[in-house]
PDB file of N, CA and C in Angstrom:
ATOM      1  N   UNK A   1      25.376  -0.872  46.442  1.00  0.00           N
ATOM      2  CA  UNK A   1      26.088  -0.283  45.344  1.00  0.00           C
ATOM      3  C   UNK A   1      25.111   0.517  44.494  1.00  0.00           C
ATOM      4  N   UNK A   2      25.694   1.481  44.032  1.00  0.00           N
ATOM      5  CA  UNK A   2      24.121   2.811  43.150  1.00  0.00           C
ATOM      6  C   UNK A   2      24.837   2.441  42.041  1.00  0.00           C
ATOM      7  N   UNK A   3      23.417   2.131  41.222  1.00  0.00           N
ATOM      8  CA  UNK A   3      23.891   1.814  39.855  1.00  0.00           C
ATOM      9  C   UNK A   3      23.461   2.839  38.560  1.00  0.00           C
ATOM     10  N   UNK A   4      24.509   2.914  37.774  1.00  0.00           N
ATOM     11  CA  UNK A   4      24.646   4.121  37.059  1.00  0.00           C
ATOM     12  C   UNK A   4      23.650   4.077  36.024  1.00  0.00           C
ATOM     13  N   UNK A   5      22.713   5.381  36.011  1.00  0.00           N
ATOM     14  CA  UNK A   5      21.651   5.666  34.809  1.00  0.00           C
ATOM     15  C   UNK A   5      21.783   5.727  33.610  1.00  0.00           C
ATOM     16  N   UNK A   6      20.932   4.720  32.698  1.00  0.00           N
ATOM     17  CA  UNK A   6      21.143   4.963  31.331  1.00  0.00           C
ATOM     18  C   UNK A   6      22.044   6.449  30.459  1.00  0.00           C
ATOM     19  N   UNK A   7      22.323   6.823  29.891  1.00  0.00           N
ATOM     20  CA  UNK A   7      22.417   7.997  28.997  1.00  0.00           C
ATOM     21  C   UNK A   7      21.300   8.214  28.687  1.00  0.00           C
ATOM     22  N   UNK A   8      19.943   9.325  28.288  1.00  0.00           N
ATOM     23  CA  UNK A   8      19.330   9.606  27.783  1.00  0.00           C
ATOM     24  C   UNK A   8      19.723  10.373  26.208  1.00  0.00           C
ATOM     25  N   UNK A   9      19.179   9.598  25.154  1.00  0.00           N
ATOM     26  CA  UNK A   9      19.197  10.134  23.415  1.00  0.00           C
ATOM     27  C   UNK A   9      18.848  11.463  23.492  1.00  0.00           C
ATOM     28  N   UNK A  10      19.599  12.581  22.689  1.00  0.00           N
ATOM     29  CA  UNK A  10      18.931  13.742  22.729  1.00  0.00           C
ATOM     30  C   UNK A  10      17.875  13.633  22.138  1.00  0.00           C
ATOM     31  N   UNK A  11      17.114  14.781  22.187  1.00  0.00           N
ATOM     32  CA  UNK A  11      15.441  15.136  21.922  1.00  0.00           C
ATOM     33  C   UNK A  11      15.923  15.507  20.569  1.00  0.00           C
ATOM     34  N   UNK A  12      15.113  14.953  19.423  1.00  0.00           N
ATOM     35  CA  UNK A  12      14.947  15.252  18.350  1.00  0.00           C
ATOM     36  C   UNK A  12      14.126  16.119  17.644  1.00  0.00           C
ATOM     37  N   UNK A  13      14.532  17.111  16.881  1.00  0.00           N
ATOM     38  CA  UNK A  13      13.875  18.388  17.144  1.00  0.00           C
ATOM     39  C   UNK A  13      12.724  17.767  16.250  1.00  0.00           C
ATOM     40  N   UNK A  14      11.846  19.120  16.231  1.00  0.00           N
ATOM     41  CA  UNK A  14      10.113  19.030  15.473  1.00  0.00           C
ATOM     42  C   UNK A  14      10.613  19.379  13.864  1.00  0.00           C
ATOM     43  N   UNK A  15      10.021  18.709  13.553  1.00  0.00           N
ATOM     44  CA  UNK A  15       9.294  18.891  12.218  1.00  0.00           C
ATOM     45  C   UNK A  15       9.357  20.052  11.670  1.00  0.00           C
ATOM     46  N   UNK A  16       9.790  21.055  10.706  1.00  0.00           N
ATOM     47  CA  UNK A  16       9.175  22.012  10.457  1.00  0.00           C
ATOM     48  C   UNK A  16       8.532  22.158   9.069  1.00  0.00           C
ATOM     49  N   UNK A  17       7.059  21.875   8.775  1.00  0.00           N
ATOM     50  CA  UNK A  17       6.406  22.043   7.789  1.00  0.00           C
ATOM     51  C   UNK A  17       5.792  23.244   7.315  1.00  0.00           C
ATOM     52  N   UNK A  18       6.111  24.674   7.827  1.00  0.00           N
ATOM     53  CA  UNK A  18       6.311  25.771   7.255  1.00  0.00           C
ATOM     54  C   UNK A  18       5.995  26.186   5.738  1.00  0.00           C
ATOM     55  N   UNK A  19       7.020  25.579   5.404  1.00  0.00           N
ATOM     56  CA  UNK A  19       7.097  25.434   3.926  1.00  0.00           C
ATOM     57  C   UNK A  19       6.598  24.449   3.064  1.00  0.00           C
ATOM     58  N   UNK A  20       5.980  23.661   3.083  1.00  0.00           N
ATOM     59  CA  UNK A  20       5.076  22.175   2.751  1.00  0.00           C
ATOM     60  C   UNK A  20       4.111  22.755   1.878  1.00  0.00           C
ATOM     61  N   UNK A  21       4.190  22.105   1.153  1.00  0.00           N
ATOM     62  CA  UNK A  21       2.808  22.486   0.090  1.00  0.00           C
ATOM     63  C   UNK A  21       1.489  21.139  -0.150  1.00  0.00           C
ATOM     64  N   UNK A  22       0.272  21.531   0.285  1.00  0.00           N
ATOM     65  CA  UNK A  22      -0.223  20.376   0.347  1.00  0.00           C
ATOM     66  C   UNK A  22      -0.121  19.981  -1.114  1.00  0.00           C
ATOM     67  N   UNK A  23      -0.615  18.306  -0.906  1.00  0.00           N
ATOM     68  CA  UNK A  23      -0.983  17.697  -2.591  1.00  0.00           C
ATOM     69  C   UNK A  23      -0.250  17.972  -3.616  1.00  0.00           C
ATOM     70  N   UNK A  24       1.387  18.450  -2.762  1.00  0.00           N
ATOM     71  CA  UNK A  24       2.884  18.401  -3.959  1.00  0.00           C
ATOM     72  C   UNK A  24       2.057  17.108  -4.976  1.00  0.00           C
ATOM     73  N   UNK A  25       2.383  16.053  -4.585  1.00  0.00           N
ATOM     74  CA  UNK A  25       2.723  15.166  -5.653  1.00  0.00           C
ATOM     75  C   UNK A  25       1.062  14.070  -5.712  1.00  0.00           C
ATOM     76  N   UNK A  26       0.277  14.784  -5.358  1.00  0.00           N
ATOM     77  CA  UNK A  26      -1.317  14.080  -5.482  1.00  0.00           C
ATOM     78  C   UNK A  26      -1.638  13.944  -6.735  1.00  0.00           C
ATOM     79  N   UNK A  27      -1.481  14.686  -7.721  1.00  0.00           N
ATOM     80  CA  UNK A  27      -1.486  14.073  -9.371  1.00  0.00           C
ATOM     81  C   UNK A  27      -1.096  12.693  -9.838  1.00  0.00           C
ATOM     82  N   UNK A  28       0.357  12.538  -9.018  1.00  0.00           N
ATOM     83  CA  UNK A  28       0.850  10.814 -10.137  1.00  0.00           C
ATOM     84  C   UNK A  28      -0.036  10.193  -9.023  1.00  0.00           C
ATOM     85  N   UNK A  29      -0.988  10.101  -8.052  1.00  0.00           N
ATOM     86  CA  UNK A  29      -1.974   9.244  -8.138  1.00  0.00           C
ATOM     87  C   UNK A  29      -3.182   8.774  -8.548  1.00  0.00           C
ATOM     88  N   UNK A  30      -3.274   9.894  -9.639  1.00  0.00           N
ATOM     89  CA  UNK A  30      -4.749   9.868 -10.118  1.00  0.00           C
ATOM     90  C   UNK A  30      -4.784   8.420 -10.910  1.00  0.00           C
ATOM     91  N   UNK A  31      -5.918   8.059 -10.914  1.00  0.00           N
ATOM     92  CA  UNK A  31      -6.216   6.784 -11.769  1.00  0.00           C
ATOM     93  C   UNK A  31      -5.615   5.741 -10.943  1.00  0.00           C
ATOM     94  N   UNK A  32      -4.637   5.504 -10.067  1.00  0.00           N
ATOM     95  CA  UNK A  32      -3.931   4.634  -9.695  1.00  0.00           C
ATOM     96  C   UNK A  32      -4.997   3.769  -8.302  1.00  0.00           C
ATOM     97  N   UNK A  33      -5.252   2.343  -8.678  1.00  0.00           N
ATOM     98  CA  UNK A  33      -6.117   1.520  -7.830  1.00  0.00           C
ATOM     99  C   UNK A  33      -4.974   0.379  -7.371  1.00  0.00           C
ATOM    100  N   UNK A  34      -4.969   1.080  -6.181  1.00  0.00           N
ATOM    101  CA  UNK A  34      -4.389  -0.350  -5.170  1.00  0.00           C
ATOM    102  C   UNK A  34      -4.803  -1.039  -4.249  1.00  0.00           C
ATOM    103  N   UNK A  35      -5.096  -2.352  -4.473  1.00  0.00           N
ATOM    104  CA  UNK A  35      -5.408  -3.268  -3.763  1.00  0.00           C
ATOM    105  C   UNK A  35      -4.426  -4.413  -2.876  1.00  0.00           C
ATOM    106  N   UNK A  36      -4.899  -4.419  -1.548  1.00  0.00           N
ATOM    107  CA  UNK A  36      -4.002  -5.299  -1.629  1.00  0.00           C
ATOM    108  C   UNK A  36      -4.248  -6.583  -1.213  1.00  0.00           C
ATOM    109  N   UNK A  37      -2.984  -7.758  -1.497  1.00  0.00           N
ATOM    110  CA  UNK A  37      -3.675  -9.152  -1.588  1.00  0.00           C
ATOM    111  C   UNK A  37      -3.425  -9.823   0.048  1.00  0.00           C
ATOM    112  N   UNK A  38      -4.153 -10.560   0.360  1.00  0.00           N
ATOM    113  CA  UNK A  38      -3.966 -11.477   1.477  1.00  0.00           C
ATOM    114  C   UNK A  38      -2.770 -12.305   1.008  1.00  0.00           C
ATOM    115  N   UNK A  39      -1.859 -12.250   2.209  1.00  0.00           N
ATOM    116  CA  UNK A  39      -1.053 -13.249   1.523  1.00  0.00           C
ATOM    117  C   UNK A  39      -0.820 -14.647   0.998  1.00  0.00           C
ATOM    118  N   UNK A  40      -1.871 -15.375   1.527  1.00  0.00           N
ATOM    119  CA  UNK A  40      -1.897 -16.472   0.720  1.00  0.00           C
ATOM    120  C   UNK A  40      -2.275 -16.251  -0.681  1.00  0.00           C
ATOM    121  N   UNK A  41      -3.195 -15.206  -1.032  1.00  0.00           N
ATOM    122  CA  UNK A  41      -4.062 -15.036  -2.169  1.00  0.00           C
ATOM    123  C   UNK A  41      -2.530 -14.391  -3.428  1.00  0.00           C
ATOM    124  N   UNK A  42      -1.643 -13.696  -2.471  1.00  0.00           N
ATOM    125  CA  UNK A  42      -0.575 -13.226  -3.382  1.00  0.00           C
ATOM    126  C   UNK A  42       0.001 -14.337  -3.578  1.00  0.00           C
ATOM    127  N   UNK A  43       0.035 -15.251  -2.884  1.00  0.00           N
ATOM    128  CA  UNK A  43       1.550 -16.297  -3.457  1.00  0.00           C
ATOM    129  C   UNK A  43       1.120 -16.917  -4.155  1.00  0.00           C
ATOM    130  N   UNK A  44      -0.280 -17.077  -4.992  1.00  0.00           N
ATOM    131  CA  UNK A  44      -0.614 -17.569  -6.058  1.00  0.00           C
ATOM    132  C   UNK A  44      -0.433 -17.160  -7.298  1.00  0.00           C
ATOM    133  N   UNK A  45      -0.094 -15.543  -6.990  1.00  0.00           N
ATOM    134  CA  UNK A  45       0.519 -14.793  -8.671  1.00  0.00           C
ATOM    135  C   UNK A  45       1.678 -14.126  -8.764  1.00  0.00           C
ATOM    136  N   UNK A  46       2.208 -14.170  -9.658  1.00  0.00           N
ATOM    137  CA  UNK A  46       3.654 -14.007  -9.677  1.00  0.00           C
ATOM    138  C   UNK A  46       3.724 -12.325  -9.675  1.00  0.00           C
ATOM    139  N   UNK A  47       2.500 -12.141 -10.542  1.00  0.00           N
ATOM    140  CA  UNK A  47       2.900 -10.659 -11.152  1.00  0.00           C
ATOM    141  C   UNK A  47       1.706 -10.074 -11.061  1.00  0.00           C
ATOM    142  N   UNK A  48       1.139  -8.492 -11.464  1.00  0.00           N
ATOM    143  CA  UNK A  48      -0.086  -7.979 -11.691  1.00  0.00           C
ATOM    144  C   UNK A  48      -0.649  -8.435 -13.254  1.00  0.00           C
ATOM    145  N   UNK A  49      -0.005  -8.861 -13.887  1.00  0.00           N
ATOM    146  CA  UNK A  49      -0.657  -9.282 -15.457  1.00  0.00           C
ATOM    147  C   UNK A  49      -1.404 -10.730 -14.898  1.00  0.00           C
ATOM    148  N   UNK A  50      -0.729 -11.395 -13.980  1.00  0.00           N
ATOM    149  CA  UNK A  50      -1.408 -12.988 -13.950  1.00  0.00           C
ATOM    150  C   UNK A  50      -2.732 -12.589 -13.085  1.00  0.00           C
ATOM    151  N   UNK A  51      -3.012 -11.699 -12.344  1.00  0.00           N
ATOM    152  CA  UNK A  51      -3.814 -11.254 -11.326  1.00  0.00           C
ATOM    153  C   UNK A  51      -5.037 -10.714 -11.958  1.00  0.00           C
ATOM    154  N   UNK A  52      -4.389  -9.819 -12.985  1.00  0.00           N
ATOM    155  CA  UNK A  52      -5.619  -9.413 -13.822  1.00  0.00           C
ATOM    156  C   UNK A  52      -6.390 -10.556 -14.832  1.00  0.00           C
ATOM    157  N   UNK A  53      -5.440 -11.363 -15.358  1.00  0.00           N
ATOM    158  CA  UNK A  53      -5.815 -12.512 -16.150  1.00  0.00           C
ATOM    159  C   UNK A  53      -7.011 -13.033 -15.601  1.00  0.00           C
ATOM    160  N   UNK A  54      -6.631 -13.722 -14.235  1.00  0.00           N
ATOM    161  CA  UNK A  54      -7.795 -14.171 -13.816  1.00  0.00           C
ATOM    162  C   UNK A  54      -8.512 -13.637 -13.213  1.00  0.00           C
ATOM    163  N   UNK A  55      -8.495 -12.274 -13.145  1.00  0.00           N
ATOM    164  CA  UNK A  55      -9.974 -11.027 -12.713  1.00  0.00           C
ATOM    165  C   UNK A  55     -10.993 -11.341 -13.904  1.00  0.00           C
ATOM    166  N   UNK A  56     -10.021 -11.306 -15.405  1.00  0.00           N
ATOM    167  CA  UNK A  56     -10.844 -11.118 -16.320  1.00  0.00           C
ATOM    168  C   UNK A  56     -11.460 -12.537 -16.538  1.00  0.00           C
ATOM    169  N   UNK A  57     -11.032 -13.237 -16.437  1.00  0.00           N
ATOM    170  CA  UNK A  57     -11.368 -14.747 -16.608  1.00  0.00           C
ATOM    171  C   UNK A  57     -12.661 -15.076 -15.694  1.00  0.00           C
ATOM    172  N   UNK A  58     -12.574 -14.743 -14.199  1.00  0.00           N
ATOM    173  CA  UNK A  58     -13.658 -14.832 -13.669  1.00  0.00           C
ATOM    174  C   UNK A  58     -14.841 -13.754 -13.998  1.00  0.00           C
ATOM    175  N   UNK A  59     -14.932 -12.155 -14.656  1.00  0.00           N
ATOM    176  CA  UNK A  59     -15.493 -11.781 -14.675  1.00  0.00           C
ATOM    177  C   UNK A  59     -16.462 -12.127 -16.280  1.00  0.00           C
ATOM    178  N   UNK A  60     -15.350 -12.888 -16.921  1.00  0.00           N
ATOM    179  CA  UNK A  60     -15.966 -13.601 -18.192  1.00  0.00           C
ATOM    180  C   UNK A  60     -17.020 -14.876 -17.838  1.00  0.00           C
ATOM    181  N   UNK A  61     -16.673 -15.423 -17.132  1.00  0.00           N
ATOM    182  CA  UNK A  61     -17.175 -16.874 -16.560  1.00  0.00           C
ATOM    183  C   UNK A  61     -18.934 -16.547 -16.301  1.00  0.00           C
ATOM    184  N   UNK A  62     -18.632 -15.485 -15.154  1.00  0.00           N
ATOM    185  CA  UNK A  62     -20.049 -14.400 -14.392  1.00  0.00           C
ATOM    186  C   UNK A  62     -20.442 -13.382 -15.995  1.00  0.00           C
ATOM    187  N   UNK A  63     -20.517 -13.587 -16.324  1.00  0.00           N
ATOM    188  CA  UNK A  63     -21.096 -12.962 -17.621  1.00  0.00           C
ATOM    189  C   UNK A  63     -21.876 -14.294 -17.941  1.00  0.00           C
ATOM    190  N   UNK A  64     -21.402 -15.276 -18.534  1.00  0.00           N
ATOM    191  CA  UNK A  64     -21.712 -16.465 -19.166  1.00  0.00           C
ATOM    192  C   UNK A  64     -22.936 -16.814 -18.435  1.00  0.00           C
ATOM    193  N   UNK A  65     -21.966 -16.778 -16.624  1.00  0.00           N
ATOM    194  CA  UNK A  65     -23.305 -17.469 -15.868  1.00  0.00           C
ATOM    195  C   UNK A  65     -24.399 -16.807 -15.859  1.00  0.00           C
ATOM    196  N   UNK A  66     -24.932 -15.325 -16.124  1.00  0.00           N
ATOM    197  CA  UNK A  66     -25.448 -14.579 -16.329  1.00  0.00           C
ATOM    198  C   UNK A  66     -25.804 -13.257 -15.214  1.00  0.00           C
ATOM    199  N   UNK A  67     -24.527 -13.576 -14.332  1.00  0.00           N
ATOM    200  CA  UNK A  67     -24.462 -12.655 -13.035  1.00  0.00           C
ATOM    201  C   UNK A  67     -24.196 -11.254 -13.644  1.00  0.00           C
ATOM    202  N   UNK A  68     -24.587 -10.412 -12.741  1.00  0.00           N
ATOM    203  CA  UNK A  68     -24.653  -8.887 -13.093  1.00  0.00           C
ATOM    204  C   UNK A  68     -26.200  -8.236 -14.028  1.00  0.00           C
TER     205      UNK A  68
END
């Protein structure tokens, strides 16, 4: 018995970036630092304020200890 061939999806055309302007919207990233967390290390903070809390907390601590 010959068994009948998939349908093939049409070909989806290209891209046309013609008109593209580089670094449209590269400004609203200036200043902007993203890091990102391991996930165990995220499920310890709820939010970016608790994250920074204890950035600053440890970088207070290393002051004290007299690191840097």
């Amino acid at each position: 018995m010959k068994m009948n061939k998939p349908a093939r999806k049409p070909k989806a055309k290209p891209y046309n970036f013609s008109k593209g302007v580089r670094g449209k919207y590269a400004d609203r990233y200036t200043g902007s630092n993203v890091v990102v967390l391991a996930p165990d290390v995220a499920a310890s903070f709820h939010d970016s304020k608790s994250v920074n809390d204890a950035l600053r907390a440890v970088q207070h601590l290393a002051k004290l200890a007299g690191a840097r």
